[in-house]
Protein backbone atom coordinates (compact mmCIF):
# COMPACT_ATOMS: atom_id res chain seq x y z
CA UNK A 1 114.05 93.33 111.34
CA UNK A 2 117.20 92.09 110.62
CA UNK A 3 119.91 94.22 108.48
CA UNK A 4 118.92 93.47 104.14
CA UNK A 5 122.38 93.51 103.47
CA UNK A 6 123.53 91.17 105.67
CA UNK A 7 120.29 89.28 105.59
CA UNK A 8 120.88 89.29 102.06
CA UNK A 9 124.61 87.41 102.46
CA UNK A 10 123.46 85.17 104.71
CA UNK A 11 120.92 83.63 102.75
CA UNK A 12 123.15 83.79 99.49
CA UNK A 13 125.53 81.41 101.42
CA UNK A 14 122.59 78.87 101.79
CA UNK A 15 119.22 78.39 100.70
CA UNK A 16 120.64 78.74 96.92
CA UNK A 17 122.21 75.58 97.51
CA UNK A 18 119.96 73.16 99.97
CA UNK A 19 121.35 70.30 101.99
CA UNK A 20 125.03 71.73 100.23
CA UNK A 21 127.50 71.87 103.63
CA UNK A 22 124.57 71.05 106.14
CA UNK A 23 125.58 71.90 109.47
CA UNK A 24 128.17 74.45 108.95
CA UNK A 25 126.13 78.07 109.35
CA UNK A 26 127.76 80.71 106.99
CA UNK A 27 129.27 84.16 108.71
CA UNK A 28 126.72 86.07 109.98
CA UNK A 29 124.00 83.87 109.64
CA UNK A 30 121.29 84.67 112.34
CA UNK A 31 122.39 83.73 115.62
CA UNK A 32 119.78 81.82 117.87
CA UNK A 33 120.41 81.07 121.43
CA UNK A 34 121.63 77.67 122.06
CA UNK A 35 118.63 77.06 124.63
CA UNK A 36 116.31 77.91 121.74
CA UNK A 37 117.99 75.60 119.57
CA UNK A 38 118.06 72.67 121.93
CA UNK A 39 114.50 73.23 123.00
CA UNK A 40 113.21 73.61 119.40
CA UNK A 41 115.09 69.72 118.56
CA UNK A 42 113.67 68.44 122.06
CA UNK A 43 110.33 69.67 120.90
CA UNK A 44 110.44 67.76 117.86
CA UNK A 45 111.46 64.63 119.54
CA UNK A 46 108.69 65.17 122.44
CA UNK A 47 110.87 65.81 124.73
CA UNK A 48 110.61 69.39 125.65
CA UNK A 49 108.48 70.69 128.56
CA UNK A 50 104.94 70.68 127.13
CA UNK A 51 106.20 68.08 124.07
CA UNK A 52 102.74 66.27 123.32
CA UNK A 53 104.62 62.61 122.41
CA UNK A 54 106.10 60.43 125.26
CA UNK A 55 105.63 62.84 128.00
CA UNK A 56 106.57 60.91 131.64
CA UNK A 57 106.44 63.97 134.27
CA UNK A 58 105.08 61.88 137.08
CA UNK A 59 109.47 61.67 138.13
CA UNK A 60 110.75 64.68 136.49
CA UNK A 61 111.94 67.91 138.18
CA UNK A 62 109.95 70.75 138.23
CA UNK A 63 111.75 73.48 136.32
CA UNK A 64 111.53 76.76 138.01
CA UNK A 65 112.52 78.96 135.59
CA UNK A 66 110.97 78.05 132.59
CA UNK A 67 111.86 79.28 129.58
CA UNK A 68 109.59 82.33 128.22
CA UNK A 69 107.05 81.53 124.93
CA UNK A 70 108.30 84.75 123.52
CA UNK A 71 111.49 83.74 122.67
CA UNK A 72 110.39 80.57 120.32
CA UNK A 73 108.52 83.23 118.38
CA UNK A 74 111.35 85.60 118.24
CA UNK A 75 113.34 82.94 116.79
CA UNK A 76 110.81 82.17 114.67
CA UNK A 77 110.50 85.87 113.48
CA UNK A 78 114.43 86.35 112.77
CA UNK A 79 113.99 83.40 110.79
CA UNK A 80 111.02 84.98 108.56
CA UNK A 81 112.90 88.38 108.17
CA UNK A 82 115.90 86.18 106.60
CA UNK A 83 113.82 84.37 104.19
CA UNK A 84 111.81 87.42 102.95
CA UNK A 85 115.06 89.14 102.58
CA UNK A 86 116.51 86.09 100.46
CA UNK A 87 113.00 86.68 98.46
CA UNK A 88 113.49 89.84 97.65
CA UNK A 89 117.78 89.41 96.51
CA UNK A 90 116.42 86.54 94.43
CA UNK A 91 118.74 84.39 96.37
CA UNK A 92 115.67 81.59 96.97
CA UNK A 93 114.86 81.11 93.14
CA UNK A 94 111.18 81.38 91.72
CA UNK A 95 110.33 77.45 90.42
CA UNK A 96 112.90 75.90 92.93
CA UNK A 97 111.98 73.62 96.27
CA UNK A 98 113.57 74.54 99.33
CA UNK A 99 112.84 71.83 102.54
CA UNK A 100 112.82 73.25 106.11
CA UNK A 101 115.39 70.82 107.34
CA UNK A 102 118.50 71.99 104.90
CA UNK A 103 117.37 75.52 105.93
CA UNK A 104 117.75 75.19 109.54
CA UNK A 105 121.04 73.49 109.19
CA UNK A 106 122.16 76.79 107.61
CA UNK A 107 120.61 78.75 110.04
CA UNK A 108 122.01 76.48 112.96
CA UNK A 109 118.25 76.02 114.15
CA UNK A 110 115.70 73.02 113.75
CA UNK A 111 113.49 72.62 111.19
CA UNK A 112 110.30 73.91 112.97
CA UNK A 113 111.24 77.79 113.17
CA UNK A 114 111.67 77.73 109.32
CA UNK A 115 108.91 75.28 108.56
CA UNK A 116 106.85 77.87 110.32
CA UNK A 117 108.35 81.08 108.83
CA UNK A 118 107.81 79.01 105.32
CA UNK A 119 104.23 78.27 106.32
CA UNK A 120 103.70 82.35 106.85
CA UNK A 121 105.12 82.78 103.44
CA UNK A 122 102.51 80.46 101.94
CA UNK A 123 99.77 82.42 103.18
CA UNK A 124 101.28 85.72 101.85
CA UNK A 125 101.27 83.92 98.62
CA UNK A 126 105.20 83.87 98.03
CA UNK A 127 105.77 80.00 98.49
CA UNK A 128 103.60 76.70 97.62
CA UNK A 129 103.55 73.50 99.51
CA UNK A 130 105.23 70.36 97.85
CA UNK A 131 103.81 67.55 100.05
CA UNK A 132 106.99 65.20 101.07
CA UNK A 133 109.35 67.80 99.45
CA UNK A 134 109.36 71.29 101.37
CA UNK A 135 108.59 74.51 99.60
CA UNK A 136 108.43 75.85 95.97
CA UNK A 137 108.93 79.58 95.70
CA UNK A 138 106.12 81.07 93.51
CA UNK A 139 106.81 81.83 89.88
CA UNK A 140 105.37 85.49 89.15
CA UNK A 141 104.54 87.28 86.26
CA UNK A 142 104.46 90.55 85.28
CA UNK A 143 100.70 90.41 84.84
CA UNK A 144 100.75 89.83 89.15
CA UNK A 145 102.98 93.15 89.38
CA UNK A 146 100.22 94.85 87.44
CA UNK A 147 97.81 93.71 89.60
CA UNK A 148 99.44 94.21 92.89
CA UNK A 149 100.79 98.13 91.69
CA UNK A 150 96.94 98.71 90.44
CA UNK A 151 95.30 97.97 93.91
CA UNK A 152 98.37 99.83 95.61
CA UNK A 153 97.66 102.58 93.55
CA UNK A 154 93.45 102.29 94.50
CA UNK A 155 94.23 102.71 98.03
CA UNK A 156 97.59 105.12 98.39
CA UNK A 157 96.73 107.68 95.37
CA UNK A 158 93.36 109.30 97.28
CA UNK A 159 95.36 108.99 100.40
CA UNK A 160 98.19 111.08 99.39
CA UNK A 161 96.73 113.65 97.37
CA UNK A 162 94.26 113.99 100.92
CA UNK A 163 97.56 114.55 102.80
CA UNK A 164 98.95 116.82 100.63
CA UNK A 165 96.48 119.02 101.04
CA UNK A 166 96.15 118.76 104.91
CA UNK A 167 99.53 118.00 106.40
CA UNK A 168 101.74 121.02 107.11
CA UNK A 169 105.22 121.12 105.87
CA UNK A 170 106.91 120.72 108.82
CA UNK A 171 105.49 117.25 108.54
CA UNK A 172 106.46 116.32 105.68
CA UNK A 173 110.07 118.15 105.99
CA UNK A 174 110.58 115.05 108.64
CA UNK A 175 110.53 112.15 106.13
CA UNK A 176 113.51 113.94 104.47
CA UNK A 177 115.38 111.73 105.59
CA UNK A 178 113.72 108.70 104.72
CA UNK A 179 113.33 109.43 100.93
CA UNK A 180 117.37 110.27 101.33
CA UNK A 181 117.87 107.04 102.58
CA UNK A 182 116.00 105.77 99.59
CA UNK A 183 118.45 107.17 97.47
CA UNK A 184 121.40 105.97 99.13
CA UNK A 185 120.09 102.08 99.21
CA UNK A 186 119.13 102.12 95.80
CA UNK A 187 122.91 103.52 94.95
CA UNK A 188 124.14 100.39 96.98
CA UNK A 189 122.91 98.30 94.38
CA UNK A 190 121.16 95.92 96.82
CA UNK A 191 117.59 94.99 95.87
CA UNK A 192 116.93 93.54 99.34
CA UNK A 193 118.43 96.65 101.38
CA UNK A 194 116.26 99.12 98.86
CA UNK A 195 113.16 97.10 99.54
CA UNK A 196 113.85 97.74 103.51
CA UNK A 197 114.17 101.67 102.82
CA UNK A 198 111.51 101.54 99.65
CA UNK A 199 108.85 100.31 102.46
CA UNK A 200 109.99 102.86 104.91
CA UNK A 201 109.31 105.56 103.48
CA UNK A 202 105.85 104.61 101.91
CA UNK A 203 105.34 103.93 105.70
CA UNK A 204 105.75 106.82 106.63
CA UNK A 205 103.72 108.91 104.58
CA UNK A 206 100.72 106.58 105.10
CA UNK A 207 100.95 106.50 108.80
CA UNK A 208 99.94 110.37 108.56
CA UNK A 209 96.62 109.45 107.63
CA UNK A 210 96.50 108.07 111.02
CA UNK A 211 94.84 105.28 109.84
CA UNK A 212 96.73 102.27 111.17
CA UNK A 213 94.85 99.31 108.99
CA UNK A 214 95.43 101.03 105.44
CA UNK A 215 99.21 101.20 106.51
CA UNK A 216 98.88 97.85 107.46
CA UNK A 217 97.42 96.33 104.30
CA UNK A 218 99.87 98.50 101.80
CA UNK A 219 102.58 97.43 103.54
CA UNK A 220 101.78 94.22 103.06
CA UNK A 221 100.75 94.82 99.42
CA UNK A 222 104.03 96.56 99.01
CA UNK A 223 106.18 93.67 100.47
CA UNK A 224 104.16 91.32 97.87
CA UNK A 225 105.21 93.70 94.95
CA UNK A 226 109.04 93.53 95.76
CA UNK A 227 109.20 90.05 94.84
CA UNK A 228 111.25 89.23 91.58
CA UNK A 229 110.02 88.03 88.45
CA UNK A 230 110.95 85.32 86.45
CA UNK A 231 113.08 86.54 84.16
CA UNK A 232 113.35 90.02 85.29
CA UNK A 233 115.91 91.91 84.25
CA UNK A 234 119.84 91.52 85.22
CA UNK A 235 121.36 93.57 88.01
CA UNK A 236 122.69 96.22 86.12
CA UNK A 237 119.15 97.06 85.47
CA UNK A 238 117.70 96.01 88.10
CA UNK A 239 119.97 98.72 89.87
CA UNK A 240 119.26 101.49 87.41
CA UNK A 241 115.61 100.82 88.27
CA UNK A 242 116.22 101.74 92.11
CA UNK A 243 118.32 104.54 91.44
CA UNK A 244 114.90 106.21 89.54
CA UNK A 245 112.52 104.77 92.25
CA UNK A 246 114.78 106.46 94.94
CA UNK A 247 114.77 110.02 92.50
CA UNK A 248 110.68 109.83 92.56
CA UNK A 249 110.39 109.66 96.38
CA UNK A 250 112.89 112.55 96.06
CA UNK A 251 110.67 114.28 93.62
CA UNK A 252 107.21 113.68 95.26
CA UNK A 253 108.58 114.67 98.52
CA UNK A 254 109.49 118.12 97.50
CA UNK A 255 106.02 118.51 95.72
CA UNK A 256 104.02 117.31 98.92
CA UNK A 257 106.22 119.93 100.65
CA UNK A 258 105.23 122.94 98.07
CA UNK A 259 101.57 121.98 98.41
CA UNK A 260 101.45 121.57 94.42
CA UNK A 261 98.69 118.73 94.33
CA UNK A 262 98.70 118.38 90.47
CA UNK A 263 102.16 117.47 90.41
CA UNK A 264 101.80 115.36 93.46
CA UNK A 265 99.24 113.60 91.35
CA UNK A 266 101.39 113.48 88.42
CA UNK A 267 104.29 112.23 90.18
CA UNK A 268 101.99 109.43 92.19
CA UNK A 269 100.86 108.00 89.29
CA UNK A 270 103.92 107.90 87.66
CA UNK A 271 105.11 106.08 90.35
CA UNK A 272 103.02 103.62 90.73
CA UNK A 273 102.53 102.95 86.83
CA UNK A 274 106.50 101.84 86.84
CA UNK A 275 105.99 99.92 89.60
CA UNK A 276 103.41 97.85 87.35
CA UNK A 277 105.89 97.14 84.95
CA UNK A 278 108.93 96.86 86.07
CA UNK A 279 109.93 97.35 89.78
């Protein structure tokens, strides 16, 4: 996943302003081969190796190295982790349209890796298709945040106060440093660099349940949950609001590591009731 911070810039340089400069990729913006980015324009013109339109290969050269299907999806990927990082710094705007085309000129890729990464985002619920346009970026309310924090706290409540009476200290002595890391992304003021750290950490605890699909679906619940609202509140506090979120992983970490499961439960709920109305 790339860097928030830096994903962050990058995006702030261009999909706030589509079609503005097209062409001219900002510092730092995600680099993509230049065999990926040729093969992804000959693929739209059907001219790529295995391009469905106009295909002639009675004359044409075998190609003996051809080049590996992984790395379109890689692209592809980088891509994604960009745009969900713009989502998160607020940088793509809830009620605006964004087409695939101005994106990949900022980007300095075609339109199909982000017309892809866009159609992902749809199905996670963060975009809407506008037929002939490109994408509108979901308006959300605080009643969704409610919703999303109350079925995040259904499934991660029971499973922490389980593991905080069954996982050993040592255990939990381990994600020290994750919950520090917390602290020091939510001091850098950077909502898309805490959201990286934020997720982390909630990772971690979850994945000692060994249960690999519940981590799956929180995280994915949790991602939803990071994105802004409309009209949320400025960055001052917006910042002051990760500073606390960072001093409650703090908190419940040195709880889980007394074995005090009231105040775990305390602190849990806490946790999630703030992010219901605010984070």
């Amino acid at each position: 996943m790339m860097q928030g911070a830096q994903g962050s810039a990058e995006m702030g340089a261009g999909a706030g302003a589509a079609g503005a400069g097209a062409g001219k990729p900002p510092v730092g913006a995600v680099r993509v081969p230049p065999q990926a980015r040729a093969v992804d324009v000959d693929r739209e013109r059907g001219t790529a190796p295995g391009a469905v339109r106009g295909e002639h290969t009675h004359s044409e050269t075998p190609i003996p190295r051809p080049r590996p299907a992984v790395q379109r999806s890689s692209v592809r990927g980088q891509i994604l982790d960009a745009l969900r990082t713009s989502l998160v710094a607020g940088e793509l705007r809830p009620g605006e349209v964004y087409s695939a085309p101005a994106l990949g000129d900022r980007f300095g890729v075609s339109a199909t890796p982000v017309r892809e990464a866009m159609q992902q985002l749809a199905l996670e619920g963060a975009v809407e298709v506008v037929p002939n346009r490109g994408f509108r970026v979901v308006e959300r309310g605080r009643r969704e945040l409610g919703e999303l924090a109350e079925v995040r706290s259904l499934i991660e409540v029971p499973v922490m106060l389980r593991l905080a009476r069954t996982v050993p200290v040592d255990r939990w002595t381990e994600l020290r440093p994750l919950a520090e890391a917390t602290v020091r992304a939510a001091a850098s003021g950077c909502p898309a660099t805490y959201a990286e750290s934020d997720r982390a950490f909630h990772r971690a605890m979850l994945a000692l349940s060994g249960n690999e699909q519940l981590v799956q679906i929180a995280e994915d619940l949790h991602r939803r949950a990071q994105w802004p609202l409309v009209g949320g509140p400025g960055s001052r506090g917006r910042a002051a609001e990760l500073v606390a979120d960072a001093a409650e992983h703090m908190a419940l970490l040195d709880a889980l590591m007394a074995g005090d499961v009231g105040v775990v439960r305390s602190l849990v709920g806490e946790h999630f009731a703030g992010a219901g109305s605010s984070r």
